[in-house]
PDB file of N, CA and C in Angstrom:
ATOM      1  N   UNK A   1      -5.611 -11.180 -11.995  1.00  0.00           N
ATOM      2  CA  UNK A   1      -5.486  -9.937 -11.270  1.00  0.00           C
ATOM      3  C   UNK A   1      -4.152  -9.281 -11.636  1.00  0.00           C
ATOM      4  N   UNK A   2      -4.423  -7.809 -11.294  1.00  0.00           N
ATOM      5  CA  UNK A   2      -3.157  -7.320 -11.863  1.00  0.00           C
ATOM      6  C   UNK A   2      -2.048  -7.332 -10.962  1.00  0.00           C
ATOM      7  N   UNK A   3      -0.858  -7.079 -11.427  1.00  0.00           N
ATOM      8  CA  UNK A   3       0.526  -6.934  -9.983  1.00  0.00           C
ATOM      9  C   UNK A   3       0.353  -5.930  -9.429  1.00  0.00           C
ATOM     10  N   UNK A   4       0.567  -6.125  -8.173  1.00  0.00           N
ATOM     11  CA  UNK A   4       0.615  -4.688  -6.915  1.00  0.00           C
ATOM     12  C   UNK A   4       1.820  -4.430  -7.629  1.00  0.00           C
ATOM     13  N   UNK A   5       0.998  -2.636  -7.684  1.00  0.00           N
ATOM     14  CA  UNK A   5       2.569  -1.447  -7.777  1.00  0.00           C
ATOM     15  C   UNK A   5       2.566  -0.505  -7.116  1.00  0.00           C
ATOM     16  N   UNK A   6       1.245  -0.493  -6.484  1.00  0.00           N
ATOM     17  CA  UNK A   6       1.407   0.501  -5.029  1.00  0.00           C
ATOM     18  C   UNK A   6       0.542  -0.271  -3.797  1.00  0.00           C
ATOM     19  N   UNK A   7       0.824  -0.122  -2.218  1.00  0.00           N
ATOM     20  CA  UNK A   7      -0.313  -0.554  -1.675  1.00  0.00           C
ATOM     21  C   UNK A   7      -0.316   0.259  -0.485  1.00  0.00           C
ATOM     22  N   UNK A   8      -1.616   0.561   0.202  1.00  0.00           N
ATOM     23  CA  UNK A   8      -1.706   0.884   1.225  1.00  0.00           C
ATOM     24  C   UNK A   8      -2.466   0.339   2.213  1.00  0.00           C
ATOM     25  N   UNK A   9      -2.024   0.645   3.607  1.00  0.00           N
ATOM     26  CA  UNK A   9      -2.116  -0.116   4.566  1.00  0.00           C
ATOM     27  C   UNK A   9      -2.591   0.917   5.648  1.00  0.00           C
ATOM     28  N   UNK A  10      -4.117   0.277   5.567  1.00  0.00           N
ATOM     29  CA  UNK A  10      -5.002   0.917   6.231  1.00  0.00           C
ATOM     30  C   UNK A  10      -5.285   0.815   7.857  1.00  0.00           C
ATOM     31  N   UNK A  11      -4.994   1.578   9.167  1.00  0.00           N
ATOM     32  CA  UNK A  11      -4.970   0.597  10.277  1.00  0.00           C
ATOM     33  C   UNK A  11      -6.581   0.948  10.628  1.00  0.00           C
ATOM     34  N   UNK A  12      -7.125   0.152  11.812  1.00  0.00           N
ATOM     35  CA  UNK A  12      -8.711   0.202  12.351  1.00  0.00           C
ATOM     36  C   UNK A  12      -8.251   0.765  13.342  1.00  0.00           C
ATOM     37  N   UNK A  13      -9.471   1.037  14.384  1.00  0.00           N
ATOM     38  CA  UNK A  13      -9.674   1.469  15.308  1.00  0.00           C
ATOM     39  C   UNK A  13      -8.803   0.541  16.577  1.00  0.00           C
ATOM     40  N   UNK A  14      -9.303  -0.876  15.957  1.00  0.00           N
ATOM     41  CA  UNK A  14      -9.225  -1.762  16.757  1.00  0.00           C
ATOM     42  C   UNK A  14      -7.452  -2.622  17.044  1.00  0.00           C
ATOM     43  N   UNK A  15      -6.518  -1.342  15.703  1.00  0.00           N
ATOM     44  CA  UNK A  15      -5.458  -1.596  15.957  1.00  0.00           C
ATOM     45  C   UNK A  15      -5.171  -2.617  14.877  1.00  0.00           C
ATOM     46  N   UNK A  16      -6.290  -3.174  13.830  1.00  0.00           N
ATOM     47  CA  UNK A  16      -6.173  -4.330  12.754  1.00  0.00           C
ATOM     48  C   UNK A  16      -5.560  -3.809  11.435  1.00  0.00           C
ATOM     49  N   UNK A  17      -5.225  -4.276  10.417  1.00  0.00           N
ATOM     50  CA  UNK A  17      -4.280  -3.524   9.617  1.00  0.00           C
ATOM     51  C   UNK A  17      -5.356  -4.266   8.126  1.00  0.00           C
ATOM     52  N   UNK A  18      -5.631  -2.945   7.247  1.00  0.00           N
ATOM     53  CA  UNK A  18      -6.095  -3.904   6.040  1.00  0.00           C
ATOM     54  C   UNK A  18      -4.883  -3.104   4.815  1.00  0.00           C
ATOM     55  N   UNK A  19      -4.969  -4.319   3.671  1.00  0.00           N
ATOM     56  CA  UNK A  19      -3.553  -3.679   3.271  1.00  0.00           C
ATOM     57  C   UNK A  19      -4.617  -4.426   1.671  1.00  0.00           C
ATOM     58  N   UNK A  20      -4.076  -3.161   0.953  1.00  0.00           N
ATOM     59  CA  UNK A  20      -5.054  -2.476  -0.566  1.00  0.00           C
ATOM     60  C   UNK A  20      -3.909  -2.891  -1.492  1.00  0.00           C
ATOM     61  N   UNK A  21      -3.824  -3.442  -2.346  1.00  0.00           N
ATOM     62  CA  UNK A  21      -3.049  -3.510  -3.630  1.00  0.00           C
ATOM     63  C   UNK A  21      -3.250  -3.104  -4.829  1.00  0.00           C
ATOM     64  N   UNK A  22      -2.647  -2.182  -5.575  1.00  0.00           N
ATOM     65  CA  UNK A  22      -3.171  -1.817  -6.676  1.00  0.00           C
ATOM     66  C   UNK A  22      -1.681  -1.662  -7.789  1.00  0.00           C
ATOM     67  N   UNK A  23      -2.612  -2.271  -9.297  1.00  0.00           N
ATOM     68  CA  UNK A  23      -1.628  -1.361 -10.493  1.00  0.00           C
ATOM     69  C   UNK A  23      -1.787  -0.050 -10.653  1.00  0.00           C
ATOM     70  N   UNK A  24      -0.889   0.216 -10.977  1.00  0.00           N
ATOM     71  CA  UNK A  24      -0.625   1.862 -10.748  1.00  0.00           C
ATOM     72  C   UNK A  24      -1.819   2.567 -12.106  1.00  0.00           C
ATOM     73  N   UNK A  25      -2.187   1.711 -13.080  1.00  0.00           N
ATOM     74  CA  UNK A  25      -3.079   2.187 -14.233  1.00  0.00           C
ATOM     75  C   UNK A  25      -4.495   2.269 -13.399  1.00  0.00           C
ATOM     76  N   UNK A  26      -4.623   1.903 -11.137  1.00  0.00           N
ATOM     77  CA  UNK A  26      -5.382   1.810 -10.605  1.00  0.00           C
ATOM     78  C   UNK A  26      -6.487   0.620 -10.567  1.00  0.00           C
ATOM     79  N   UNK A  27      -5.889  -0.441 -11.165  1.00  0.00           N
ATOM     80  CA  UNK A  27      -6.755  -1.442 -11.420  1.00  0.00           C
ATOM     81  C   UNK A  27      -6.571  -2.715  -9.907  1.00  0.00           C
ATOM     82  N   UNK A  28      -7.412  -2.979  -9.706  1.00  0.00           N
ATOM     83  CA  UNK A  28      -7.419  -3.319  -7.980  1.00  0.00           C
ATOM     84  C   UNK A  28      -6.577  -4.983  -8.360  1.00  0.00           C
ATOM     85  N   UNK A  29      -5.773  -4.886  -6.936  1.00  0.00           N
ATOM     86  CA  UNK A  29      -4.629  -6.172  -7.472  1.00  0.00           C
ATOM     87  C   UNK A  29      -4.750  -6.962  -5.733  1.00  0.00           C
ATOM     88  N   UNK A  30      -5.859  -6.683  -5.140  1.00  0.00           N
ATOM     89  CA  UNK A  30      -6.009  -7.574  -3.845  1.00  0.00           C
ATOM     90  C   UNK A  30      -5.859  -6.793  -2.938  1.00  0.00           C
ATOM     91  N   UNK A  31      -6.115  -7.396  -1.645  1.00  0.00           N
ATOM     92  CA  UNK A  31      -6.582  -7.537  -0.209  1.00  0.00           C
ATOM     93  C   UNK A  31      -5.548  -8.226   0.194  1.00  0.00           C
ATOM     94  N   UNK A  32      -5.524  -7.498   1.915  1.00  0.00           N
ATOM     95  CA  UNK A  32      -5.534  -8.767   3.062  1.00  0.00           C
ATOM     96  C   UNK A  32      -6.013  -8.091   4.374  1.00  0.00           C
ATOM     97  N   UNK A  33      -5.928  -9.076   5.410  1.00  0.00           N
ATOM     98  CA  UNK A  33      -5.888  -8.392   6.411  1.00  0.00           C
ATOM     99  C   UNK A  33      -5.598  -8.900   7.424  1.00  0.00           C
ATOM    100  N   UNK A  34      -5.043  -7.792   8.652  1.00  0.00           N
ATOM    101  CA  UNK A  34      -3.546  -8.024   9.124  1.00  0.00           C
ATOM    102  C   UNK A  34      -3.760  -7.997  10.674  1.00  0.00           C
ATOM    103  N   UNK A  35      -3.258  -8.279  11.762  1.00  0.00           N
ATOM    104  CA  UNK A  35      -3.761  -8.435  13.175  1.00  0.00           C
ATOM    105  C   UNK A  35      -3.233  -7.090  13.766  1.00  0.00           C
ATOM    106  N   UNK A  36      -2.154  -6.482  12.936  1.00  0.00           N
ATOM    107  CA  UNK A  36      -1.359  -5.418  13.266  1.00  0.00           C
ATOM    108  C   UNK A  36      -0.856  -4.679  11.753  1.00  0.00           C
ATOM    109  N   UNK A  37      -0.250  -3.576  12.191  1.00  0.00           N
ATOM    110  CA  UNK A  37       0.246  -2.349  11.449  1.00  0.00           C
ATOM    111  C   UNK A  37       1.523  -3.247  10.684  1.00  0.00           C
ATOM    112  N   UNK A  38       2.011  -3.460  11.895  1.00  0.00           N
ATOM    113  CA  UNK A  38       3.957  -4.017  11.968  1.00  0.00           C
ATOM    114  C   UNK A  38       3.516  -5.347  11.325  1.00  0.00           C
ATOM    115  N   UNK A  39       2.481  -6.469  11.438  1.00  0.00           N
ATOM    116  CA  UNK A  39       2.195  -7.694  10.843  1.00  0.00           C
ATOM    117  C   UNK A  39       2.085  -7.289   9.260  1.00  0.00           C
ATOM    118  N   UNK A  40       1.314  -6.209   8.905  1.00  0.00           N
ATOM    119  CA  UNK A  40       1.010  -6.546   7.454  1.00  0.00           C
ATOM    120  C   UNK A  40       2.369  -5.621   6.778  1.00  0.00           C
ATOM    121  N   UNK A  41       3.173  -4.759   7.283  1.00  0.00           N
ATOM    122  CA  UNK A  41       4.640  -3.954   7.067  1.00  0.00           C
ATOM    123  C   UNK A  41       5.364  -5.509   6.684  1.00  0.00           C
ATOM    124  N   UNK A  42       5.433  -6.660   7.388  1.00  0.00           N
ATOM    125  CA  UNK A  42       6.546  -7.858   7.477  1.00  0.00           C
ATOM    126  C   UNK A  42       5.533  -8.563   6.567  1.00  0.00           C
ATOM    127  N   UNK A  43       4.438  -8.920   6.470  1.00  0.00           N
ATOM    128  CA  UNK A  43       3.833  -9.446   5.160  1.00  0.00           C
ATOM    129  C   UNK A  43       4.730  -8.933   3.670  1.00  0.00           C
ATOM    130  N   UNK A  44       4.428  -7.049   3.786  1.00  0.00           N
ATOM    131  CA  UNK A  44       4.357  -6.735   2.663  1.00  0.00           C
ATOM    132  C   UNK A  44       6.118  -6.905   1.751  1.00  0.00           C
ATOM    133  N   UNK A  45       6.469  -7.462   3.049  1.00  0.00           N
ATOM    134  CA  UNK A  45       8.354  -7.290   3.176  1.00  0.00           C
ATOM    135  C   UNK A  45       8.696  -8.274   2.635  1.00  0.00           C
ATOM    136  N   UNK A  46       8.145 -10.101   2.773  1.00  0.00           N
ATOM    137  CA  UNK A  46       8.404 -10.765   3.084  1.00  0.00           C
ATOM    138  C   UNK A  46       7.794 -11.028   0.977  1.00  0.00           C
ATOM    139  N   UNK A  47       6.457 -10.981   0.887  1.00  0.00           N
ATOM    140  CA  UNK A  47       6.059 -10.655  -0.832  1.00  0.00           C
ATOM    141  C   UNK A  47       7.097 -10.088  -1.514  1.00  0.00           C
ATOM    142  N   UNK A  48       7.367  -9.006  -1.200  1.00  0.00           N
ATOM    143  CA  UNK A  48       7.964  -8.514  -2.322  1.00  0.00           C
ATOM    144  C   UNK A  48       9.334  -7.883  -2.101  1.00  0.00           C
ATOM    145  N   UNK A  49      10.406  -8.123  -0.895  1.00  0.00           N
ATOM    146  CA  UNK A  49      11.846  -7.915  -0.560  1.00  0.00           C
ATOM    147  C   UNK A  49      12.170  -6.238  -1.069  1.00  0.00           C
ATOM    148  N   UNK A  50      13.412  -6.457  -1.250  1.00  0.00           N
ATOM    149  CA  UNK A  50      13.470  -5.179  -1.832  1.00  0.00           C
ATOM    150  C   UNK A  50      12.656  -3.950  -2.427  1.00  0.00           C
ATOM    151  N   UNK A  51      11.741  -4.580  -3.551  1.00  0.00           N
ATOM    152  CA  UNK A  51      11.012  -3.473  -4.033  1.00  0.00           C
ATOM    153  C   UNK A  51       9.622  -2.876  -2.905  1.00  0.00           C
ATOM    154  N   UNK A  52       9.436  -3.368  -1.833  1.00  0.00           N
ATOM    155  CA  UNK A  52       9.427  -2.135  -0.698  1.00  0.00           C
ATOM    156  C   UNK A  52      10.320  -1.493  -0.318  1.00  0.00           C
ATOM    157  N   UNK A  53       9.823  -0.017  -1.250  1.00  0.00           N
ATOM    158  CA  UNK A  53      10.526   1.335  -0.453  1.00  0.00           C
ATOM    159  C   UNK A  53       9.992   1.779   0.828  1.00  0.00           C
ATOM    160  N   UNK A  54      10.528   2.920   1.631  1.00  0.00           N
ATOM    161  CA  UNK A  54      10.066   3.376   2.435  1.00  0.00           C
ATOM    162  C   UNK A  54       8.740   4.202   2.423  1.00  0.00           C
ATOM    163  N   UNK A  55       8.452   3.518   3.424  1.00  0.00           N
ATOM    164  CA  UNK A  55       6.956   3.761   4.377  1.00  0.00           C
ATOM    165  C   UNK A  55       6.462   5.296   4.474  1.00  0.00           C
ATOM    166  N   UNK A  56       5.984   5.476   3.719  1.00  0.00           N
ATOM    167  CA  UNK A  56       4.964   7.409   4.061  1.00  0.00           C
ATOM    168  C   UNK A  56       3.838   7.421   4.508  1.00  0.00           C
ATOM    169  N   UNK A  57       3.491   8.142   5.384  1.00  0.00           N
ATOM    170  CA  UNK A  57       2.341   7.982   5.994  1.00  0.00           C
ATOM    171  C   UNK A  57       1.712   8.940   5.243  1.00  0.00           C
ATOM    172  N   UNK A  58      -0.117   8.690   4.956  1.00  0.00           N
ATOM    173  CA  UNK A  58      -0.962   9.441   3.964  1.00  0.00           C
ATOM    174  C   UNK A  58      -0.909  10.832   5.163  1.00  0.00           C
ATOM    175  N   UNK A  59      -1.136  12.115   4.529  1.00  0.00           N
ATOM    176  CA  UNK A  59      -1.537  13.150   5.594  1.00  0.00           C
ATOM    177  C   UNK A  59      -2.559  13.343   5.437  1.00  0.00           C
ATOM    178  N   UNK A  60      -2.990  13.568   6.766  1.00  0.00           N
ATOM    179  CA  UNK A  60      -4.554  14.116   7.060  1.00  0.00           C
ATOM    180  C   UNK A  60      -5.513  14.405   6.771  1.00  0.00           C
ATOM    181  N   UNK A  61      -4.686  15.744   6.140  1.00  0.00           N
ATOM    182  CA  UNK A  61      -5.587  16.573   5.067  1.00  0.00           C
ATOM    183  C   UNK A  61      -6.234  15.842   3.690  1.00  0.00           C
ATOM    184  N   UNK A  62      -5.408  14.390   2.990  1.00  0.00           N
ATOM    185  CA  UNK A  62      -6.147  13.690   2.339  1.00  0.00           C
ATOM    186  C   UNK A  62      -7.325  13.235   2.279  1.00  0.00           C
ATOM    187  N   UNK A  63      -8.721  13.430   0.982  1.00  0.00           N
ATOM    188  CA  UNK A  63      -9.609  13.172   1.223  1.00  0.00           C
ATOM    189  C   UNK A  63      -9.732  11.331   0.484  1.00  0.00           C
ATOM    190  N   UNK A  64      -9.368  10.899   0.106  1.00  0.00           N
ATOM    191  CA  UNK A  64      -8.737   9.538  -0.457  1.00  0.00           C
ATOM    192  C   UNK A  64      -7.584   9.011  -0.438  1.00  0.00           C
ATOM    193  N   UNK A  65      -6.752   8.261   0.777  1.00  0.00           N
ATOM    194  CA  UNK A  65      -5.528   7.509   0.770  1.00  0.00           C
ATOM    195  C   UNK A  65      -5.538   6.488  -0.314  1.00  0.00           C
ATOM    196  N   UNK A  66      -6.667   6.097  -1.298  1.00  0.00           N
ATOM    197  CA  UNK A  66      -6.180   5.109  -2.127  1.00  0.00           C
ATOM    198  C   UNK A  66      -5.802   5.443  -3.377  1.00  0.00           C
ATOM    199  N   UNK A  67      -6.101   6.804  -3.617  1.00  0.00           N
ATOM    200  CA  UNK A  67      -5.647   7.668  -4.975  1.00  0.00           C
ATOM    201  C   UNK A  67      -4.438   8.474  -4.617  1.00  0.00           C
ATOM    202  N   UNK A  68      -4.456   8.710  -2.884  1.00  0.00           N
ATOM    203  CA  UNK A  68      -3.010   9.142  -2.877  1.00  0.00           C
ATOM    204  C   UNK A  68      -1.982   8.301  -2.868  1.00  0.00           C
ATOM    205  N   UNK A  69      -2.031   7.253  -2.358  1.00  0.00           N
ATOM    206  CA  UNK A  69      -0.930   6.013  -2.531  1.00  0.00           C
ATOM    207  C   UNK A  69      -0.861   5.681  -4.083  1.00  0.00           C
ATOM    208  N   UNK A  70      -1.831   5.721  -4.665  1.00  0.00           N
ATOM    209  CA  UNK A  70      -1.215   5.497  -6.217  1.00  0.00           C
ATOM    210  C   UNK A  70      -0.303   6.842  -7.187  1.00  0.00           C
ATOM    211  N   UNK A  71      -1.215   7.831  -6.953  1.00  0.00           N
ATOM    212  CA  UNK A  71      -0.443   8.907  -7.346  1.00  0.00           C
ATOM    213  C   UNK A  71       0.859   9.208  -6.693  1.00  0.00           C
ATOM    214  N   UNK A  72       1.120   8.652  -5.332  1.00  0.00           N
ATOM    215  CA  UNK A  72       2.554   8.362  -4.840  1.00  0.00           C
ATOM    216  C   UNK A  72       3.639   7.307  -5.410  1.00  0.00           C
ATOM    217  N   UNK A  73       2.503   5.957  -6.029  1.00  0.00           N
ATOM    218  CA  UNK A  73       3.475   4.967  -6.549  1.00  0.00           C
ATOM    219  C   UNK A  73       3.607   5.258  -8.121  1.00  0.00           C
ATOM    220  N   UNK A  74       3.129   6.264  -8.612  1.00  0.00           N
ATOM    221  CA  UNK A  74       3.200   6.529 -10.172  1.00  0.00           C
ATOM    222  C   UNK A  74       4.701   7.347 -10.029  1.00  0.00           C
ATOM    223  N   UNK A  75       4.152   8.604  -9.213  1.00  0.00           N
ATOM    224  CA  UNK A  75       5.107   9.465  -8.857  1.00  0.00           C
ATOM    225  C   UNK A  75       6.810   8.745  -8.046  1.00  0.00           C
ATOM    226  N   UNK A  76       6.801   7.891  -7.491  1.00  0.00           N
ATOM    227  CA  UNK A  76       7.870   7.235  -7.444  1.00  0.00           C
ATOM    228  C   UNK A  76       8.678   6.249  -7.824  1.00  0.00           C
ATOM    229  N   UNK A  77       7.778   5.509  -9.258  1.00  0.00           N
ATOM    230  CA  UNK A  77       8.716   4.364  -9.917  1.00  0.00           C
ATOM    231  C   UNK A  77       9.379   5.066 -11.199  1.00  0.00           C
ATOM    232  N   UNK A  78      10.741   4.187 -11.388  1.00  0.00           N
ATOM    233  CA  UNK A  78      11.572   4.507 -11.795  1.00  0.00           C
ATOM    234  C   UNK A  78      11.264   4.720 -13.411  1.00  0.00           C
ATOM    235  N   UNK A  79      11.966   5.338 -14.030  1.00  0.00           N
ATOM    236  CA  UNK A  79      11.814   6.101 -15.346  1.00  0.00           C
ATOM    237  C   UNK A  79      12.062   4.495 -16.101  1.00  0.00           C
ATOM    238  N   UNK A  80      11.592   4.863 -17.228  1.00  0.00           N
ATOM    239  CA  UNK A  80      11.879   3.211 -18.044  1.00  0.00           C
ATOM    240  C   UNK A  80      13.241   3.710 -18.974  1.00  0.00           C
TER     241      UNK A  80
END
Protein backbone atom coordinates (compact mmCIF):
# COMPACT_ATOMS: atom_id res chain seq x y z
CA UNK A 1 0.00 0.00 0.00
CA UNK A 2 0.98 3.35 -0.68
CA UNK A 3 2.12 6.13 2.19
CA UNK A 4 -0.61 8.45 3.45
CA UNK A 5 0.06 12.03 2.10
CA UNK A 6 -3.20 13.33 2.71
CA UNK A 7 -6.11 12.03 4.99
CA UNK A 8 -9.43 12.82 5.86
CA UNK A 9 -11.47 12.32 8.68
CA UNK A 10 -14.86 11.71 8.15
CA UNK A 11 -17.30 12.13 11.37
CA UNK A 12 -21.00 9.95 11.46
CA UNK A 13 -24.00 10.86 12.64
CA UNK A 14 -23.42 8.80 15.50
CA UNK A 15 -20.43 11.02 16.49
CA UNK A 16 -17.86 7.92 15.08
CA UNK A 17 -14.88 9.17 13.17
CA UNK A 18 -13.68 7.22 9.85
CA UNK A 19 -10.29 8.44 8.79
CA UNK A 20 -9.30 7.89 4.65
CA UNK A 21 -5.61 7.76 3.73
CA UNK A 22 -4.38 8.54 0.56
CA UNK A 23 -1.08 9.19 -1.85
CA UNK A 24 -1.44 12.29 -3.16
CA UNK A 25 -0.99 10.54 -7.03
CA UNK A 26 -4.72 9.47 -5.14
CA UNK A 27 -3.92 5.96 -4.79
CA UNK A 28 -5.86 4.64 -1.58
CA UNK A 29 -3.24 4.10 1.42
CA UNK A 30 -5.96 2.76 4.22
CA UNK A 31 -8.68 3.04 6.69
CA UNK A 32 -9.60 3.22 10.21
CA UNK A 33 -12.11 3.85 12.40
CA UNK A 34 -12.40 5.95 15.30
CA UNK A 35 -14.97 6.16 18.46
CA UNK A 36 -14.53 9.98 18.14
CA UNK A 37 -13.43 13.06 15.99
CA UNK A 38 -10.63 14.00 18.84
CA UNK A 39 -9.74 9.87 18.99
CA UNK A 40 -8.81 9.54 15.36
CA UNK A 41 -7.07 13.66 15.42
CA UNK A 42 -4.59 11.76 18.47
CA UNK A 43 -4.36 8.53 16.29
CA UNK A 44 -3.42 10.58 13.32
CA UNK A 45 -0.85 12.58 15.76
CA UNK A 46 0.54 9.84 17.39
CA UNK A 47 1.41 7.92 13.35
CA UNK A 48 2.85 10.49 12.03
CA UNK A 49 4.13 13.54 14.80
CA UNK A 50 5.02 16.45 13.24
CA UNK A 51 4.12 16.00 9.66
CA UNK A 52 0.43 16.67 10.82
CA UNK A 53 -0.27 20.10 9.81
CA UNK A 54 -3.18 21.92 10.79
CA UNK A 55 -6.66 20.70 10.69
CA UNK A 56 -9.16 22.37 7.80
CA UNK A 57 -12.38 21.59 7.81
CA UNK A 58 -13.86 20.47 4.11
CA UNK A 59 -16.66 23.34 3.28
CA UNK A 60 -19.99 22.56 2.58
CA UNK A 61 -20.33 23.58 -0.57
CA UNK A 62 -17.90 20.52 -1.48
CA UNK A 63 -19.33 17.89 -3.61
CA UNK A 64 -16.33 15.26 -2.73
CA UNK A 65 -14.19 15.74 0.61
CA UNK A 66 -11.89 12.99 -0.70
CA UNK A 67 -10.66 14.87 -3.85
CA UNK A 68 -10.77 17.93 -1.81
CA UNK A 69 -8.42 16.73 0.89
CA UNK A 70 -6.07 15.55 -1.77
CA UNK A 71 -6.10 18.53 -3.93
CA UNK A 72 -5.47 20.27 -0.44
CA UNK A 73 -2.50 17.84 0.32
CA UNK A 74 -0.96 18.33 -3.29
CA UNK A 75 -1.60 21.99 -2.87
CA UNK A 76 0.20 22.08 0.50
CA UNK A 77 3.41 19.91 0.41
CA UNK A 78 6.48 21.40 0.19
CA UNK A 79 8.31 22.23 -3.15
CA UNK A 80 11.15 19.54 -3.75
Amino acid sequence: MAPAQAVLIEVEPDGSAQVYRYALDGEFAGDTWHESKQEAREQLEFEYGPAVGPWSEVPATIADPHEYALDWGRRSRPEP
